[in-house]
PDB file of N, CA and C in Angstrom:
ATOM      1  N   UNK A   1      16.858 -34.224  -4.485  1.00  0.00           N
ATOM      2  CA  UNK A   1      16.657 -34.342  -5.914  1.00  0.00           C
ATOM      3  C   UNK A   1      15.640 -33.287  -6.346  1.00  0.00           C
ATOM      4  N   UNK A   2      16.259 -32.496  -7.354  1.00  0.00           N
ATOM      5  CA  UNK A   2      15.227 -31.277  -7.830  1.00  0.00           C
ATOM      6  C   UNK A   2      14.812 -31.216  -9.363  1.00  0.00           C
ATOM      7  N   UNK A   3      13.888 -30.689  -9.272  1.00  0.00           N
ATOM      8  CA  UNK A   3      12.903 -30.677 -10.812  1.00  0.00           C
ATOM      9  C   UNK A   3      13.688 -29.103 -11.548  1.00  0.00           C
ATOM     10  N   UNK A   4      14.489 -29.559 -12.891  1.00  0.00           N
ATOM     11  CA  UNK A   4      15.566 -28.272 -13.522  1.00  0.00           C
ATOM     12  C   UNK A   4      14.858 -28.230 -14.851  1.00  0.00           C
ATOM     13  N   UNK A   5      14.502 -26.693 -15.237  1.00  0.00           N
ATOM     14  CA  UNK A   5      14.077 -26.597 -16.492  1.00  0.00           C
ATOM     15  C   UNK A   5      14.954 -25.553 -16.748  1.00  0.00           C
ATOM     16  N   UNK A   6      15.866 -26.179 -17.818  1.00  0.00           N
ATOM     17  CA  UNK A   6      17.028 -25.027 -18.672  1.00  0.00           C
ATOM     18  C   UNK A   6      16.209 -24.448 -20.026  1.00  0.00           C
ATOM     19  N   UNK A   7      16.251 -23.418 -20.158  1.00  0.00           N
ATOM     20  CA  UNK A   7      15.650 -22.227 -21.183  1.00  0.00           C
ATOM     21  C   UNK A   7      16.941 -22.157 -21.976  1.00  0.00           C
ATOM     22  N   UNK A   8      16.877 -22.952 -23.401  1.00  0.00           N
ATOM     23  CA  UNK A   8      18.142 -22.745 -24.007  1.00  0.00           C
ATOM     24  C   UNK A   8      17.638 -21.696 -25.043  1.00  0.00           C
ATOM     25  N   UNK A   9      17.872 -20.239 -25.012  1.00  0.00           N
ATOM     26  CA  UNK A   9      17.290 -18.907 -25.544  1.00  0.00           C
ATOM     27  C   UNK A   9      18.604 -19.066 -26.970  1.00  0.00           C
ATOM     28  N   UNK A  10      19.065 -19.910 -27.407  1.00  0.00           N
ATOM     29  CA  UNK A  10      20.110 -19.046 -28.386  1.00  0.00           C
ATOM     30  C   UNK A  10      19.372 -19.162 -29.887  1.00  0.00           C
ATOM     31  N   UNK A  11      18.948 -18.469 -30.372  1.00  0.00           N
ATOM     32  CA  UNK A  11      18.304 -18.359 -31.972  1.00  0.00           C
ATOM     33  C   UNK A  11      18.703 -19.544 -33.046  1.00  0.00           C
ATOM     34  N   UNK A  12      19.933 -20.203 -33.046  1.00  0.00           N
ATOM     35  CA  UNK A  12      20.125 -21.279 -33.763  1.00  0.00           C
ATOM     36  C   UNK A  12      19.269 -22.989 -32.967  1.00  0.00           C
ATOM     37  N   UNK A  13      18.996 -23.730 -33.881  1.00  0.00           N
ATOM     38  CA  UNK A  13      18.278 -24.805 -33.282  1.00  0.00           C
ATOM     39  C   UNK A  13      19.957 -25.290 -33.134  1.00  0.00           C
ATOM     40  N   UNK A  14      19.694 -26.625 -32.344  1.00  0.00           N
ATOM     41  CA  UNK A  14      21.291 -28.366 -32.991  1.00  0.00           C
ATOM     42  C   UNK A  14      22.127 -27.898 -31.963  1.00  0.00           C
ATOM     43  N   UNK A  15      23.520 -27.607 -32.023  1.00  0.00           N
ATOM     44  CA  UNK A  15      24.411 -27.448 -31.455  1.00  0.00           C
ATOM     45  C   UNK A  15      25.656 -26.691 -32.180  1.00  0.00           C
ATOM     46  N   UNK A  16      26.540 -26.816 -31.344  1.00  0.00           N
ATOM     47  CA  UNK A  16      27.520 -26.231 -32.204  1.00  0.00           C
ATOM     48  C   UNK A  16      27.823 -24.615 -31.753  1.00  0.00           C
ATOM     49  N   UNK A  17      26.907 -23.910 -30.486  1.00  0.00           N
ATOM     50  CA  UNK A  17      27.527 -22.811 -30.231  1.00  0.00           C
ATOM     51  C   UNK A  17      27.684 -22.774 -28.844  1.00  0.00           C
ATOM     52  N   UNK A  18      28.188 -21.924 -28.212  1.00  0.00           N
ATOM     53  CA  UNK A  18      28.609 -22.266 -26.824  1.00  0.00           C
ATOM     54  C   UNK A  18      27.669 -21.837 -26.139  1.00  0.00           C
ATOM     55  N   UNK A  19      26.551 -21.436 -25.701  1.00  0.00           N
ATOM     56  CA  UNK A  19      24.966 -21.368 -25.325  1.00  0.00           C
ATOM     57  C   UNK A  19      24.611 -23.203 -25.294  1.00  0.00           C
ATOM     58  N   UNK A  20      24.784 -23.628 -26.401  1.00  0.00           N
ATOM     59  CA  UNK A  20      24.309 -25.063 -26.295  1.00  0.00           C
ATOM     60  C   UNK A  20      25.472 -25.602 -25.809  1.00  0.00           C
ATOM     61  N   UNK A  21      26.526 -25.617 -25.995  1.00  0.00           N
ATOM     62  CA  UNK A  21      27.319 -26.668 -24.889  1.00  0.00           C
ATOM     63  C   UNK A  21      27.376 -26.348 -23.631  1.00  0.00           C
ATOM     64  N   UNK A  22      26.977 -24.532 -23.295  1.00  0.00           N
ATOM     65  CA  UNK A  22      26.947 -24.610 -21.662  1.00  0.00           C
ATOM     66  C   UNK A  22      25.498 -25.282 -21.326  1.00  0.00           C
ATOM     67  N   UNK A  23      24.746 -25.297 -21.796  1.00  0.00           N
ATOM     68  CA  UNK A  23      23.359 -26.132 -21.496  1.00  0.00           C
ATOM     69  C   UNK A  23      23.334 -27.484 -21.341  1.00  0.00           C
ATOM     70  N   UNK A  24      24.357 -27.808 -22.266  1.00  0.00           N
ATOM     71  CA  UNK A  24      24.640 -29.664 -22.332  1.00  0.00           C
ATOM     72  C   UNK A  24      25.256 -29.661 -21.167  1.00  0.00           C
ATOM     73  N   UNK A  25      26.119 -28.676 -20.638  1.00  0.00           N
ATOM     74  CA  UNK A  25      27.089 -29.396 -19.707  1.00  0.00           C
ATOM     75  C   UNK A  25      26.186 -29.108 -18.230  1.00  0.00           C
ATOM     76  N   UNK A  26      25.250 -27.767 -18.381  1.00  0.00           N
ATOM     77  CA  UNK A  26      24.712 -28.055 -16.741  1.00  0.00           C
ATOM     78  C   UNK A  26      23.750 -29.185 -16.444  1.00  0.00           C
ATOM     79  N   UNK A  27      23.007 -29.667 -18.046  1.00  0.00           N
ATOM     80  CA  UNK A  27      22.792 -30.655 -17.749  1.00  0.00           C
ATOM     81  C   UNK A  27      22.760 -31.966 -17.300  1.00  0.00           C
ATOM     82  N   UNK A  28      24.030 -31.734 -18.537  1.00  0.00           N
ATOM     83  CA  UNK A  28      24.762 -33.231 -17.777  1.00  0.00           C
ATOM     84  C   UNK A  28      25.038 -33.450 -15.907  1.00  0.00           C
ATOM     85  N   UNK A  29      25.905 -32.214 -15.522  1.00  0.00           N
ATOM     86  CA  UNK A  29      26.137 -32.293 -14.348  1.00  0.00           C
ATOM     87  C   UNK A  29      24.790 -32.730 -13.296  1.00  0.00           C
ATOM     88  N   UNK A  30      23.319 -31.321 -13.514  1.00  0.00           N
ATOM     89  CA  UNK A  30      22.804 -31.741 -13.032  1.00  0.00           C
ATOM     90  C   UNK A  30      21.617 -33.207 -12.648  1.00  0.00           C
ATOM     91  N   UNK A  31      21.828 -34.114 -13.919  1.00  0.00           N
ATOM     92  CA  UNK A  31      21.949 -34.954 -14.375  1.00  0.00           C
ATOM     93  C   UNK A  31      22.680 -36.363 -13.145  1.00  0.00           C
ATOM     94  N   UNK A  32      23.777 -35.550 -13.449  1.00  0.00           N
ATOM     95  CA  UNK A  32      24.750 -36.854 -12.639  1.00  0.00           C
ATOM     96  C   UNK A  32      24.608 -36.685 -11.228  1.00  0.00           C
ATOM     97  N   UNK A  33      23.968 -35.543 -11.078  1.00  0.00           N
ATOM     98  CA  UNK A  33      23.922 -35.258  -9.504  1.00  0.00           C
ATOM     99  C   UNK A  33      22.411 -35.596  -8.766  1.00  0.00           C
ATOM    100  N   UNK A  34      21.753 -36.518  -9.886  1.00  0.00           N
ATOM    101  CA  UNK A  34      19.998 -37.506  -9.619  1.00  0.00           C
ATOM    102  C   UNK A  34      19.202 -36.436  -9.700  1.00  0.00           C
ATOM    103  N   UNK A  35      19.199 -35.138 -10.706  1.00  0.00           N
ATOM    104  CA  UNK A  35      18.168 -34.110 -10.937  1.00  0.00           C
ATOM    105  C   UNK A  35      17.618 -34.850 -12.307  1.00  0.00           C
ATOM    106  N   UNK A  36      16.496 -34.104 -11.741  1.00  0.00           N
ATOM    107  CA  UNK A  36      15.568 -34.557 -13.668  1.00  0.00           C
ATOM    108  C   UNK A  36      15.736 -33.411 -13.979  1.00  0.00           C
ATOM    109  N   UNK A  37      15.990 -33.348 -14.653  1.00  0.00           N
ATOM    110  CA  UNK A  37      15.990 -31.998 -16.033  1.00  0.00           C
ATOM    111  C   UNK A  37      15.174 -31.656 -17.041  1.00  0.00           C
ATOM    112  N   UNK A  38      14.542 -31.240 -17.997  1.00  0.00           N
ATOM    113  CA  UNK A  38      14.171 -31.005 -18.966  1.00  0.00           C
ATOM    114  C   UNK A  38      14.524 -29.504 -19.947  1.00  0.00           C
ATOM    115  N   UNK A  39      14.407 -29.614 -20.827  1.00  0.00           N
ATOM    116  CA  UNK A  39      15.323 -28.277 -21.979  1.00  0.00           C
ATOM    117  C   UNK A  39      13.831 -27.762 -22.847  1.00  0.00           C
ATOM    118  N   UNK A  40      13.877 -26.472 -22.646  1.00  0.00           N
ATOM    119  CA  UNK A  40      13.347 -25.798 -23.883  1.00  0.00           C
ATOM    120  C   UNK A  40      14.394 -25.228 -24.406  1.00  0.00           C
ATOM    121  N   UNK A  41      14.545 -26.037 -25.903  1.00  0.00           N
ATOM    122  CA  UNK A  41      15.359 -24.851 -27.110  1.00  0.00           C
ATOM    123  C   UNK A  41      14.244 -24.251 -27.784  1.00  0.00           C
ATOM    124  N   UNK A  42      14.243 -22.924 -27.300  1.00  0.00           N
ATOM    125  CA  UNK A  42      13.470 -21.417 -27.873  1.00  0.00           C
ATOM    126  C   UNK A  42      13.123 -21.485 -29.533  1.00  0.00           C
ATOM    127  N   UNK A  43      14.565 -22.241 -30.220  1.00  0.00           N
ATOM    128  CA  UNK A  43      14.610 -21.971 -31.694  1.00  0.00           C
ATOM    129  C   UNK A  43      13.747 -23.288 -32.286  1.00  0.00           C
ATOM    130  N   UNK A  44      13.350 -23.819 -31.327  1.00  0.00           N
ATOM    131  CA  UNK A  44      13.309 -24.976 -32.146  1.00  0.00           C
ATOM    132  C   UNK A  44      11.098 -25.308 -31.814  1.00  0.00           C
ATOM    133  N   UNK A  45      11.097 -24.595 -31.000  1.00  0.00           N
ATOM    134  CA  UNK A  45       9.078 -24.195 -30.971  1.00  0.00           C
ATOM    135  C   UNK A  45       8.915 -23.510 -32.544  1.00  0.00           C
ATOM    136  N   UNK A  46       7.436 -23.972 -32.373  1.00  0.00           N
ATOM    137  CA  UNK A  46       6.374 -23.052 -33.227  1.00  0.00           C
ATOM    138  C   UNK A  46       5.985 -22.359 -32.791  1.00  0.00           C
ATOM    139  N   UNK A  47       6.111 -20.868 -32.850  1.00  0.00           N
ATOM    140  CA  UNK A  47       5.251 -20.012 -32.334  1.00  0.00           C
ATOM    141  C   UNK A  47       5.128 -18.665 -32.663  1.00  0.00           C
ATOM    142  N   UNK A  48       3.835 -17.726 -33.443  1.00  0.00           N
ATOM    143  CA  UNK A  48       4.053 -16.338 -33.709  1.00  0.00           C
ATOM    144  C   UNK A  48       4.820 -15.550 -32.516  1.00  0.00           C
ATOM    145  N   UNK A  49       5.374 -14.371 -33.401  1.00  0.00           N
ATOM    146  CA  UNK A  49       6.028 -13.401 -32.539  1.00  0.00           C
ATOM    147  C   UNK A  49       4.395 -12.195 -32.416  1.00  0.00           C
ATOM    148  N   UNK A  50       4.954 -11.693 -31.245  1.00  0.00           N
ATOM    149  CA  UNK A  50       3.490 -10.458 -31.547  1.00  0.00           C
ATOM    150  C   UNK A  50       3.686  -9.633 -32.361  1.00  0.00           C
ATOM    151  N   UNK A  51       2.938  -9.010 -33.052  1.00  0.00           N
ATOM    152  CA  UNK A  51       3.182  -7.786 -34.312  1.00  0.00           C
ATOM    153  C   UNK A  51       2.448  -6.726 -34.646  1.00  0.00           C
ATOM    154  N   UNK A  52       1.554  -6.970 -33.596  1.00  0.00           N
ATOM    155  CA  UNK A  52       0.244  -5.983 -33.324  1.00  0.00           C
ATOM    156  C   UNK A  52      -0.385  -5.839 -31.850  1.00  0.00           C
ATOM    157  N   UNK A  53      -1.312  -4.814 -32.133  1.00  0.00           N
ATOM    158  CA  UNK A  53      -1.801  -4.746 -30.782  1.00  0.00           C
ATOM    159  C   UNK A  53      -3.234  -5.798 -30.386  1.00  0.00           C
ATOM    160  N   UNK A  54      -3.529  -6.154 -32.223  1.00  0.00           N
ATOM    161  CA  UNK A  54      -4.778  -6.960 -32.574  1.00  0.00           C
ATOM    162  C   UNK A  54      -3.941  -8.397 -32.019  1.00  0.00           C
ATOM    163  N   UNK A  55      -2.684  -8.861 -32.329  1.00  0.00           N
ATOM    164  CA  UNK A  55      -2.542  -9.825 -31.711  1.00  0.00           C
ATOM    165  C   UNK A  55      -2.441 -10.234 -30.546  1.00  0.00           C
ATOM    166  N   UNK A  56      -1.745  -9.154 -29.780  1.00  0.00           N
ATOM    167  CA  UNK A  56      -1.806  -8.881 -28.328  1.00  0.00           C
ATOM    168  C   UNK A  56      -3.528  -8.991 -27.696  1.00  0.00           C
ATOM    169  N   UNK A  57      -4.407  -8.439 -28.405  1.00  0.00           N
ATOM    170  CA  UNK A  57      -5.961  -8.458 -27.746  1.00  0.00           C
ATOM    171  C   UNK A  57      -6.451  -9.976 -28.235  1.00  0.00           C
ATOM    172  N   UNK A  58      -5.876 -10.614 -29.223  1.00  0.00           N
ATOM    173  CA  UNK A  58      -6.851 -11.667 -29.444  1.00  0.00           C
ATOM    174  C   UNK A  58      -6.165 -12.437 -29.758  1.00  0.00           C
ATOM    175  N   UNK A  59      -4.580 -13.041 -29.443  1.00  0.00           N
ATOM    176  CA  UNK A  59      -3.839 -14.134 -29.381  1.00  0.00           C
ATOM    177  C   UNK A  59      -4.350 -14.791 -28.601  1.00  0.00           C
ATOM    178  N   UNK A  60      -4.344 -16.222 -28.885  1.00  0.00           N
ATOM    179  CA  UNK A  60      -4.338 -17.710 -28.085  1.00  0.00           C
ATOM    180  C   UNK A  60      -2.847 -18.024 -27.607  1.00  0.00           C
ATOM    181  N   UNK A  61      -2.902 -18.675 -26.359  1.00  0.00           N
ATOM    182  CA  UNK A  61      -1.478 -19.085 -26.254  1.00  0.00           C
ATOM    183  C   UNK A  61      -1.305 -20.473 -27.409  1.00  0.00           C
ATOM    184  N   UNK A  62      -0.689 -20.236 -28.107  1.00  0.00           N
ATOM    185  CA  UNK A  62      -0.129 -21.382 -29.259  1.00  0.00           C
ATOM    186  C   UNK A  62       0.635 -22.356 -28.208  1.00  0.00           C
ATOM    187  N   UNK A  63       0.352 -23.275 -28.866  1.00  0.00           N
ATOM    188  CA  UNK A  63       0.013 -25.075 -28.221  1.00  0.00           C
ATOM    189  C   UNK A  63       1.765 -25.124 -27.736  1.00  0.00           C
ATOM    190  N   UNK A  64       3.011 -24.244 -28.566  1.00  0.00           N
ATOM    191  CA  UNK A  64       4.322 -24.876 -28.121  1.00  0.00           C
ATOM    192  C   UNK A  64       4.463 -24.118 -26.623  1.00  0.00           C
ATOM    193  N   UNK A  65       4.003 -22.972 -26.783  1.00  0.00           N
ATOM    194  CA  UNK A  65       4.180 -22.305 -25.236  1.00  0.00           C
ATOM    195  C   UNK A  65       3.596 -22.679 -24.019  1.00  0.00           C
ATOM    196  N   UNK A  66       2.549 -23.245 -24.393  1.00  0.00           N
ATOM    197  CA  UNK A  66       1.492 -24.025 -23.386  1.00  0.00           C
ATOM    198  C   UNK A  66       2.064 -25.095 -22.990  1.00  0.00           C
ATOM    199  N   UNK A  67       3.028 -25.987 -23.413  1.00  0.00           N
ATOM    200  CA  UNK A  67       3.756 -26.840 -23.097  1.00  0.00           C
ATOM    201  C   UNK A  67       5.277 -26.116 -22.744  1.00  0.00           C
ATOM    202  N   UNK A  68       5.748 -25.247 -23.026  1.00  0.00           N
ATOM    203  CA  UNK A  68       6.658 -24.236 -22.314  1.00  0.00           C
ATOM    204  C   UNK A  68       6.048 -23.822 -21.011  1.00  0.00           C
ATOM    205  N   UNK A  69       5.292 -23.493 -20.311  1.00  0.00           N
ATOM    206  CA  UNK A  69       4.580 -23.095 -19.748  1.00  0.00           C
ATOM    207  C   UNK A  69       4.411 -24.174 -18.515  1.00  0.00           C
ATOM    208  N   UNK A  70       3.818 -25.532 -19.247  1.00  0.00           N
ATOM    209  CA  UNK A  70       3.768 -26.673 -18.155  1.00  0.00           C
ATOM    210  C   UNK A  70       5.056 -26.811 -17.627  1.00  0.00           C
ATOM    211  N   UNK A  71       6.100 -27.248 -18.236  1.00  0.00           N
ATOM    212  CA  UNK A  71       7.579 -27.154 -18.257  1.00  0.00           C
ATOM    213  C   UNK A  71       7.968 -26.283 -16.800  1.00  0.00           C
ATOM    214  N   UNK A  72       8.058 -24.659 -17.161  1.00  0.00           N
ATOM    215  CA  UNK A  72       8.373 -24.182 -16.329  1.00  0.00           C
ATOM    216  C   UNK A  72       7.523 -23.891 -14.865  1.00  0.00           C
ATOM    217  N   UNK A  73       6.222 -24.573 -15.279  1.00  0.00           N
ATOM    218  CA  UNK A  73       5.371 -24.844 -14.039  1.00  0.00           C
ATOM    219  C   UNK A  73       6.139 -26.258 -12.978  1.00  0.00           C
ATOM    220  N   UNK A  74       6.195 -26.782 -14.174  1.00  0.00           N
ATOM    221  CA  UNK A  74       6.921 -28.367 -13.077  1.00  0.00           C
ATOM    222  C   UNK A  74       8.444 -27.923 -12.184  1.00  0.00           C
ATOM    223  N   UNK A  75       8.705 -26.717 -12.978  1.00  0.00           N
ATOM    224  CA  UNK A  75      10.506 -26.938 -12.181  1.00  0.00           C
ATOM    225  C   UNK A  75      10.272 -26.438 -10.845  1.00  0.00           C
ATOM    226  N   UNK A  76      11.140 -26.570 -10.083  1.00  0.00           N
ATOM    227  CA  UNK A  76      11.916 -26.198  -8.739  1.00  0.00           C
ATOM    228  C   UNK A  76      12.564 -24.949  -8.885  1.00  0.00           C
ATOM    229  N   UNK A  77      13.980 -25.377 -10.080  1.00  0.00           N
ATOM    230  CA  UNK A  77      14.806 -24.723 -10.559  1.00  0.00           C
ATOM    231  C   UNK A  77      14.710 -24.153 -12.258  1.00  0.00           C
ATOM    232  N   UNK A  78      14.883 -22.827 -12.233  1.00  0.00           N
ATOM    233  CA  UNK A  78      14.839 -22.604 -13.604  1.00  0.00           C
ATOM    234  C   UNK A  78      16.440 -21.595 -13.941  1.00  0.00           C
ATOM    235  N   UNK A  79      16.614 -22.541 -15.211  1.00  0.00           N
ATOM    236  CA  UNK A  79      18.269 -22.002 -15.766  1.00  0.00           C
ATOM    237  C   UNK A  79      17.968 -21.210 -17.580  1.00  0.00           C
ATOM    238  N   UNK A  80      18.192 -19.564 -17.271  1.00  0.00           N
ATOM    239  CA  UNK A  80      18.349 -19.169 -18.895  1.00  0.00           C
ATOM    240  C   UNK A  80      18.919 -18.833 -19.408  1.00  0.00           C
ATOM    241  N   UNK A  81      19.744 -19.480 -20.728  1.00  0.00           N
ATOM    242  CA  UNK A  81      21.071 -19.699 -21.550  1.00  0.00           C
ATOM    243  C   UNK A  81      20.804 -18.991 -22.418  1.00  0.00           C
ATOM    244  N   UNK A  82      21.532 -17.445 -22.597  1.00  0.00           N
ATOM    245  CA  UNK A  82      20.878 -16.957 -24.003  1.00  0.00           C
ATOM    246  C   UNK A  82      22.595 -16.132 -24.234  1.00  0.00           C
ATOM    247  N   UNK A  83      22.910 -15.618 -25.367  1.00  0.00           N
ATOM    248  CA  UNK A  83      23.631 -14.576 -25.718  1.00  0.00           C
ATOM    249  C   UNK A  83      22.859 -13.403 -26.227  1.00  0.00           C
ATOM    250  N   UNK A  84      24.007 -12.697 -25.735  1.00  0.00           N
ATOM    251  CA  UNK A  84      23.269 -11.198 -25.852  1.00  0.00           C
ATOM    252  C   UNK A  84      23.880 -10.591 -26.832  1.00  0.00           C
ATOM    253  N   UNK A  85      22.849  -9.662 -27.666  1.00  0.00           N
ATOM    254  CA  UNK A  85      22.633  -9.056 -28.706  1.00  0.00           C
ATOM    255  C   UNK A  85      23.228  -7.380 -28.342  1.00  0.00           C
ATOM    256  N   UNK A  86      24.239  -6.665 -27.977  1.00  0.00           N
ATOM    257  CA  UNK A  86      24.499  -5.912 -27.889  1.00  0.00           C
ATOM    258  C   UNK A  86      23.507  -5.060 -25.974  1.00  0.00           C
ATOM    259  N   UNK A  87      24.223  -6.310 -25.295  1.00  0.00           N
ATOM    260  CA  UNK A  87      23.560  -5.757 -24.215  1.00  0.00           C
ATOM    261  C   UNK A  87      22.190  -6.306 -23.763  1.00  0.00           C
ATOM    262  N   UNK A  88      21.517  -6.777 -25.091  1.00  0.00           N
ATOM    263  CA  UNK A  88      20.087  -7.209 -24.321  1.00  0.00           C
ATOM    264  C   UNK A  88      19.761  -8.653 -25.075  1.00  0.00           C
ATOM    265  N   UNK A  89      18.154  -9.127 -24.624  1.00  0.00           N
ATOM    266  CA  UNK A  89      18.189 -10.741 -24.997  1.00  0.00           C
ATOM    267  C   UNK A  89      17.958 -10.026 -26.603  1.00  0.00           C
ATOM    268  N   UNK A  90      17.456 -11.474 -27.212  1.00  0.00           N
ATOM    269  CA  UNK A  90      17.718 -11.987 -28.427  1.00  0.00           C
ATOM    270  C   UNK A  90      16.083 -11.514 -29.149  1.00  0.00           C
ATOM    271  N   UNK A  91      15.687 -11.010 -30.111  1.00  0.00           N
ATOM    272  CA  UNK A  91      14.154 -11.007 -30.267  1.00  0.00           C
ATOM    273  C   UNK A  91      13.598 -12.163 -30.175  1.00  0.00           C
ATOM    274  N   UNK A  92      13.572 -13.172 -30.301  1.00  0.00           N
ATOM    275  CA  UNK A  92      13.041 -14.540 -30.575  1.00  0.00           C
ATOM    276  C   UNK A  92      13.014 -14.683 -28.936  1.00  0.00           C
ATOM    277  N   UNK A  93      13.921 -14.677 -27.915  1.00  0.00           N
ATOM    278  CA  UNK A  93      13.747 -14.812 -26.842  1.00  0.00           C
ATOM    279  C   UNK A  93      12.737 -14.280 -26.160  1.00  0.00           C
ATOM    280  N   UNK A  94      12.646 -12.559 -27.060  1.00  0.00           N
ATOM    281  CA  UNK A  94      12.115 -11.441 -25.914  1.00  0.00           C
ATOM    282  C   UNK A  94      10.173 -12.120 -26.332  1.00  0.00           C
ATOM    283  N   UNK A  95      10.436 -12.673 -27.754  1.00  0.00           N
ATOM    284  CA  UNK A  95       9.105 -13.199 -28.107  1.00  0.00           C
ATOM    285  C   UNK A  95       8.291 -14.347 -27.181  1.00  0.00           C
ATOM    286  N   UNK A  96       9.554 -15.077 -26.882  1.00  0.00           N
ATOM    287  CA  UNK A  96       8.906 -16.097 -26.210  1.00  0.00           C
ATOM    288  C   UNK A  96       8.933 -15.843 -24.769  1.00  0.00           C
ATOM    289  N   UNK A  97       9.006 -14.836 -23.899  1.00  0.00           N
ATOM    290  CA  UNK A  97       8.799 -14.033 -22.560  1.00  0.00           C
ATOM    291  C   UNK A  97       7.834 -13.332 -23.000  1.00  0.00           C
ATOM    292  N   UNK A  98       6.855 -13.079 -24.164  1.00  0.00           N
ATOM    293  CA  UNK A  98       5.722 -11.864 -23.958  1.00  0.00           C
ATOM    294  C   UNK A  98       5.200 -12.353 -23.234  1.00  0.00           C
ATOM    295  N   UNK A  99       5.246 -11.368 -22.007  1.00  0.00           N
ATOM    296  CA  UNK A  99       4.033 -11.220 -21.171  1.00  0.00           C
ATOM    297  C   UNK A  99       2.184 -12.029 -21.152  1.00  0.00           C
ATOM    298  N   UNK A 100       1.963 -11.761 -22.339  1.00  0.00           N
ATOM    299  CA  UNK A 100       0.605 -12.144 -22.412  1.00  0.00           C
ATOM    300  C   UNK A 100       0.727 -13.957 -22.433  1.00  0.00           C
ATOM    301  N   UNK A 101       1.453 -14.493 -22.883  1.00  0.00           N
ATOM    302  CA  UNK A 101       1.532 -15.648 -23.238  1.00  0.00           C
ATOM    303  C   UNK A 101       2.039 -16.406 -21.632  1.00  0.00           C
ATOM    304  N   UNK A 102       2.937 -15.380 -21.044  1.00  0.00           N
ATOM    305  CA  UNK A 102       3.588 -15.869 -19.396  1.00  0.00           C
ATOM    306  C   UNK A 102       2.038 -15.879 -18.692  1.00  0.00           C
ATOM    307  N   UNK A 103       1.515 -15.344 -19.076  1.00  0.00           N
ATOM    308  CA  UNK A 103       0.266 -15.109 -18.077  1.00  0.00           C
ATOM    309  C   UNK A 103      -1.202 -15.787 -18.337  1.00  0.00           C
ATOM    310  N   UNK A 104      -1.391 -15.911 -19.476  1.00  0.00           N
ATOM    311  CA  UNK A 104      -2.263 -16.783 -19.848  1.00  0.00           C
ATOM    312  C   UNK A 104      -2.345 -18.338 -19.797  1.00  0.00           C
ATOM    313  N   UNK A 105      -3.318 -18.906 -20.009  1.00  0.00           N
ATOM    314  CA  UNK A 105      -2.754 -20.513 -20.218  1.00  0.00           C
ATOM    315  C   UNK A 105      -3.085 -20.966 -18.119  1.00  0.00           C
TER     316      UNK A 105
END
């Protein structure tokens, strides 16, 4: 039995696109197979994007990432569900991977 944290990266919060039903469904599976799971949907935190270099020197990790953060501290396994934007992730995604925020906290 393993500890699964799915990263649901798709920019819309709810459901309704296929990013969120492939997330529902590895869940479910891993689910039925006696895993605990837990989900970050990306769209659905509070959290500035960076926009400076002043934010980069004197950002706090904001309280939703810090609990993103515990999250992907607890897993075993980590799963990330995103569509791609002409080849690469999503800005909102690439926001919530800055570096400074992965590393802090």
């Amino acid at each position: 039995m393993g500890r699964i944290c799915i990263i649901q990266g798709h920019p819309s919060a709810g459901a309704g696109h296929f990013c969120h039903a492939l997330a529902s469904a590895y869940s479910d599976g891993a689910t039925r197979a006696r895993h605990e799971v837990r989900i970050i949907s990306v769209a659905e935190l509070d959290f500035p994007v960076l926009r400076s270099k002043q934010d980069w020197d004197a950002g706090q990790v904001p309280p939703a990432i810090a609990g993103a953060q515990e999250t992907i501290r607890w897993a075993q396994h980590l799963v990330i569900i995103y569509p791609l934007w002409m080849g690469l992730l999503l800005a909102l995604l690439k926001a919530f991977f800055k570096p400074k925020f992965l590393v802090d906290g």
